[in-house]
Protein backbone atom coordinates (compact mmCIF):
# COMPACT_ATOMS: atom_id res chain seq x y z
CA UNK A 1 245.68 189.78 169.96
CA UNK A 2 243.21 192.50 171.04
CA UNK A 3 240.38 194.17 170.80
CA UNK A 4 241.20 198.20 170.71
CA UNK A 5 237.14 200.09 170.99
CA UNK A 6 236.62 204.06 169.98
CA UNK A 7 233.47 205.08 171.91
CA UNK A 8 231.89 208.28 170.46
CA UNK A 9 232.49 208.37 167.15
CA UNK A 10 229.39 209.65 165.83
CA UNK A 11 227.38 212.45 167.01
CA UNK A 12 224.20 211.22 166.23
CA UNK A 13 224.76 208.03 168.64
CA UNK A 14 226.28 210.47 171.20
CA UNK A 15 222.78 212.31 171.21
CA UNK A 16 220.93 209.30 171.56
CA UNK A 17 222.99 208.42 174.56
CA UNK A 18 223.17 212.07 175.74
CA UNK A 19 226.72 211.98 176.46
CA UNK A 20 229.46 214.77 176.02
CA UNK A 21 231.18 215.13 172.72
CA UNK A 22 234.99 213.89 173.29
CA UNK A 23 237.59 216.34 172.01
CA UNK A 24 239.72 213.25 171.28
CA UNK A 25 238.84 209.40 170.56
CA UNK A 26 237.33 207.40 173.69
CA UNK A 27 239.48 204.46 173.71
CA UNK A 28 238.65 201.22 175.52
CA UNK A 29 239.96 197.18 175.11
CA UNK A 30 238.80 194.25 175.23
CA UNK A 31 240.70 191.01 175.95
CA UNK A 32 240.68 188.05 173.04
CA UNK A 33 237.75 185.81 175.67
CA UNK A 34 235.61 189.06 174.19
CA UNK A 35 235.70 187.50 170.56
CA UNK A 36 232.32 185.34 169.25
CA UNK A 37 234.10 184.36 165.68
CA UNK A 38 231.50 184.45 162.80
CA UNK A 39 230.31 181.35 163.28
CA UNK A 40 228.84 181.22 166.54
CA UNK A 41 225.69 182.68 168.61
CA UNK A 42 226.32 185.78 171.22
CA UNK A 43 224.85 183.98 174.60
CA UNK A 44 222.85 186.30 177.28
CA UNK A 45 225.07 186.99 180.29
CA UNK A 46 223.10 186.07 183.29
CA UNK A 47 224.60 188.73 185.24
CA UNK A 48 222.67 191.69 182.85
CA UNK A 49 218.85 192.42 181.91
CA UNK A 50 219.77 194.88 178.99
CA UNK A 51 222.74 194.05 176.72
CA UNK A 52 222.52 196.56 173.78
CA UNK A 53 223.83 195.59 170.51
CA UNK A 54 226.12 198.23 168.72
CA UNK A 55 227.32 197.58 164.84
CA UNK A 56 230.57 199.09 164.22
CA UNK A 57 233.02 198.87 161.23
CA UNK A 58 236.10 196.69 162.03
CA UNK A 59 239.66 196.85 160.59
CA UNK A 60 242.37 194.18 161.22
CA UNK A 61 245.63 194.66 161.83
CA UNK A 62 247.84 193.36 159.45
CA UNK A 63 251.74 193.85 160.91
CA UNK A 64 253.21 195.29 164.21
CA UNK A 65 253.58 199.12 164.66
CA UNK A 66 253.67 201.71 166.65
CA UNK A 67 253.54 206.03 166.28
CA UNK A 68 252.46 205.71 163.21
CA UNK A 69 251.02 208.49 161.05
CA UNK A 70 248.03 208.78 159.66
CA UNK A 71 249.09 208.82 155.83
CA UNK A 72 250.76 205.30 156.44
CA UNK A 73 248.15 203.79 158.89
CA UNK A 74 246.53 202.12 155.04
CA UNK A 75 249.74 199.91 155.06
CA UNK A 76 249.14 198.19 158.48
CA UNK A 77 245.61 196.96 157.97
CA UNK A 78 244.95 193.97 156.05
CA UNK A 79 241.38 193.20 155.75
CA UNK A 80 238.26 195.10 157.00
CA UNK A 81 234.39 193.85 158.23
CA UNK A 82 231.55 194.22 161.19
CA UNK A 83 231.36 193.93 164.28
CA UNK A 84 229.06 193.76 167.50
CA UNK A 85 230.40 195.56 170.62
CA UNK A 86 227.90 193.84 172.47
CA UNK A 87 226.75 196.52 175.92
CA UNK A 88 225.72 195.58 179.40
CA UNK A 89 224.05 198.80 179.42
CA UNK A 90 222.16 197.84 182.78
CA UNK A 91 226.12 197.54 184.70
CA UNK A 92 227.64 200.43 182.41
CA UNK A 93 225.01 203.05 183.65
CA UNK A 94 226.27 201.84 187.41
CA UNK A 95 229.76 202.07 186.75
CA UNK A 96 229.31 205.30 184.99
CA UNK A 97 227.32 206.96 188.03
CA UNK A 98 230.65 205.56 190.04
CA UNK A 99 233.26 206.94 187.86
CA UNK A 100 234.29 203.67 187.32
CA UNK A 101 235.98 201.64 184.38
CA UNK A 102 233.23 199.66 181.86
CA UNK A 103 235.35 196.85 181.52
CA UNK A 104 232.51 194.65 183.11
CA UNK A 105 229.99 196.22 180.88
CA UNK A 106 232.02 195.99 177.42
CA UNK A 107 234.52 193.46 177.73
CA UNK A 108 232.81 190.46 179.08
CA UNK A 109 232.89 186.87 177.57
CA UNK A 110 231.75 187.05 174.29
CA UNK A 111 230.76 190.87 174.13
CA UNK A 112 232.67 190.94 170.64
CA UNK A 113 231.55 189.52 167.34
CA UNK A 114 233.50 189.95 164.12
CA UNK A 115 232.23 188.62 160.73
CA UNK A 116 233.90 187.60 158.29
CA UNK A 117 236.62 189.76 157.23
CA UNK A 118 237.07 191.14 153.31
CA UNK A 119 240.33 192.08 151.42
CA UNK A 120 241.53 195.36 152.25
CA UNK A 121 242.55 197.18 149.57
CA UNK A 122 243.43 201.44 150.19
CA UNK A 123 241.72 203.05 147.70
CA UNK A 124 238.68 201.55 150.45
CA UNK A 125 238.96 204.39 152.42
CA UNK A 126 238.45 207.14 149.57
CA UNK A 127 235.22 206.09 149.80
CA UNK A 128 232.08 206.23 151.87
CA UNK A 129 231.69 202.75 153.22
CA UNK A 130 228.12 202.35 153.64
CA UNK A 131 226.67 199.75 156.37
CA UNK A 132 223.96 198.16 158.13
CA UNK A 133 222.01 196.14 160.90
CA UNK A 134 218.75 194.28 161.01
CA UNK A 135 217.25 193.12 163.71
CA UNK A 136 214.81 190.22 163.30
CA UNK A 137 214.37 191.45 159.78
CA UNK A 138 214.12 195.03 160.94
CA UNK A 139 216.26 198.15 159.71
CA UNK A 140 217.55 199.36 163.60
CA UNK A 141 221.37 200.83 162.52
CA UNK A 142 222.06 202.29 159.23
CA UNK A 143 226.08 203.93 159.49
CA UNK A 144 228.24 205.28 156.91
CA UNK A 145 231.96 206.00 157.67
CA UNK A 146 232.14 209.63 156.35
CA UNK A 147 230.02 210.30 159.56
CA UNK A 148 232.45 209.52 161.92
CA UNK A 149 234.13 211.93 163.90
CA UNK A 150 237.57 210.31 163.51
CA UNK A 151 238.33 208.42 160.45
CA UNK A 152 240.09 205.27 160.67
CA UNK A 153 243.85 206.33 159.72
CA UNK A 154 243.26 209.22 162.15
CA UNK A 155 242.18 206.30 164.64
CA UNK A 156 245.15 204.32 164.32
CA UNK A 157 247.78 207.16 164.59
CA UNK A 158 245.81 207.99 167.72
CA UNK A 159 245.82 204.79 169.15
CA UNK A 160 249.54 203.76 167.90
CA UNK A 161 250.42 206.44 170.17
CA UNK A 162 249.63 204.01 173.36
CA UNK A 163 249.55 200.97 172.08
CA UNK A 164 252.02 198.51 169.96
CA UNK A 165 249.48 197.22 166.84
CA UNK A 166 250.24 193.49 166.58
CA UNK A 167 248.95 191.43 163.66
CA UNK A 168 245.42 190.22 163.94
CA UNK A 169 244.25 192.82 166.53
CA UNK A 170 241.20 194.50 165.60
CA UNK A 171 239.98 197.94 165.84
CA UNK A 172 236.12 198.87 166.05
CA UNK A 173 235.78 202.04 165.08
CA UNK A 174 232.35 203.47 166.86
CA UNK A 175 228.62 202.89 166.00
CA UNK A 176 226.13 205.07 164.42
CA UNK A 177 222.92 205.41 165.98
CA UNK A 178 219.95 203.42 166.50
CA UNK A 179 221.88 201.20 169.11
CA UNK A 180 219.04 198.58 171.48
CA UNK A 181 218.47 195.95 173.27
CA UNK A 182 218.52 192.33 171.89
CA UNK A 183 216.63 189.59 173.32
CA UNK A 184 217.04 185.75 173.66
CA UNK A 185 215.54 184.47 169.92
CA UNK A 186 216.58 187.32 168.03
CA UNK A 187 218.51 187.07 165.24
CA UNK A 188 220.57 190.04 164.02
CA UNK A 189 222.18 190.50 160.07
CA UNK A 190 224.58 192.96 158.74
CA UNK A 191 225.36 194.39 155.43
CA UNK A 192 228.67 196.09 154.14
CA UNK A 193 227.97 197.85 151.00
CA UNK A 194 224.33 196.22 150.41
CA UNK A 195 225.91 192.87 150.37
CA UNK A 196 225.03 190.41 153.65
CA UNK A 197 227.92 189.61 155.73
CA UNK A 198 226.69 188.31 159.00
CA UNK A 199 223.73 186.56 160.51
CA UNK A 200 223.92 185.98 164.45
CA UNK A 201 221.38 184.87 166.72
CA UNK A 202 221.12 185.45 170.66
CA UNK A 203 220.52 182.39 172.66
């Protein structure tokens, strides 16, 4: 499986980062080493001083496809949850100055955490899907997915394009703002629709 990323799919997080609004998605991948699954802790990589956490909606893939269009992109996911694109914002600044690749920023060991996935039904998507983060009990990211520049079937056409969806990849689809650094002993908790779906600390 894999980890397919859209970078810059809100405008309020790309003010907050002052970057240039993309014309079309910013696509990056991790590799499967990138996943945490729901049950474990997100470890500090020694090699950074400033990993930024970053809550994102996640959709899984639920059968192989390719080129597909937007109006039938409903039929190849198969459940839907959170996610952590966990930033080594320290190295990505470098690479960025560089005009280099983020891989070593964004697609480290463990820079991924999905929580537990819920049923995906498509009458999901007619709706504003409302979600949040706390950190150590504290409101930092509060997203909703009619704010997103690209919406999720218009993500997966785009994508489809380039890449062959196989079942069980997963696609983050861009965080809001409010994005920061975490710290060793800080726990972070997300909500999907007011209900609790994740707690994950940082060791």
């Amino acid at each position: 499986m894999k980890i397919i990323c859209i970078g810059r799919n809100y405008v309020d997080h790309i003010t907050e980062l002052s970057n240039e609004r993309p014309t079309e998605p910013v696509v990056f991948l991790k590799p499967d080493t990138a996943l945490i699954d729901a049950n474990s802790h997100f470890y500090y990589p020694k090699f950074s001083s400033d990993v930024h956490y970053e809550l994102e909606l996640v959709f899984r893939i639920g059968k192989v496809g390719k080129n597909i269009e937007a109006k039938f992109a409903h039929k190849y996911i198969d459940s839907y949850g959170l996610g952590i694109d966990f930033t080594a914002r320290d190295v990505q600044s470098k690479l960025k100055e560089k005009g280099l690749p983020w891989e070593k920023a964004k697609a480290f060991n463990g820079s991924a955490f999905v929580s537990a996935m819920q049923p995906f039904e498509p009458s999901i998507l007619e709706n504003p899907i409302h979600f949040t983060l706390h950190k150590n009990g504290t409101l930092v990211q509060d997203g909703n997915s009619e704010l997103m520049i690209w919406n999720v079937a218009e993500l997966i056409e785009e994508v489809s394009k380039y890449f062959t969806l196989k079942t069980g990849d997963y696609i983050f689809t861009g965080t809001p703002a409010g994005v920061g650094p975490v710290a060793v002993g800080d726990v972070l908790t997300g909500a999907l629709k007011g209900s609790p779906l994740f707690e994950l600390a940082i060791s």
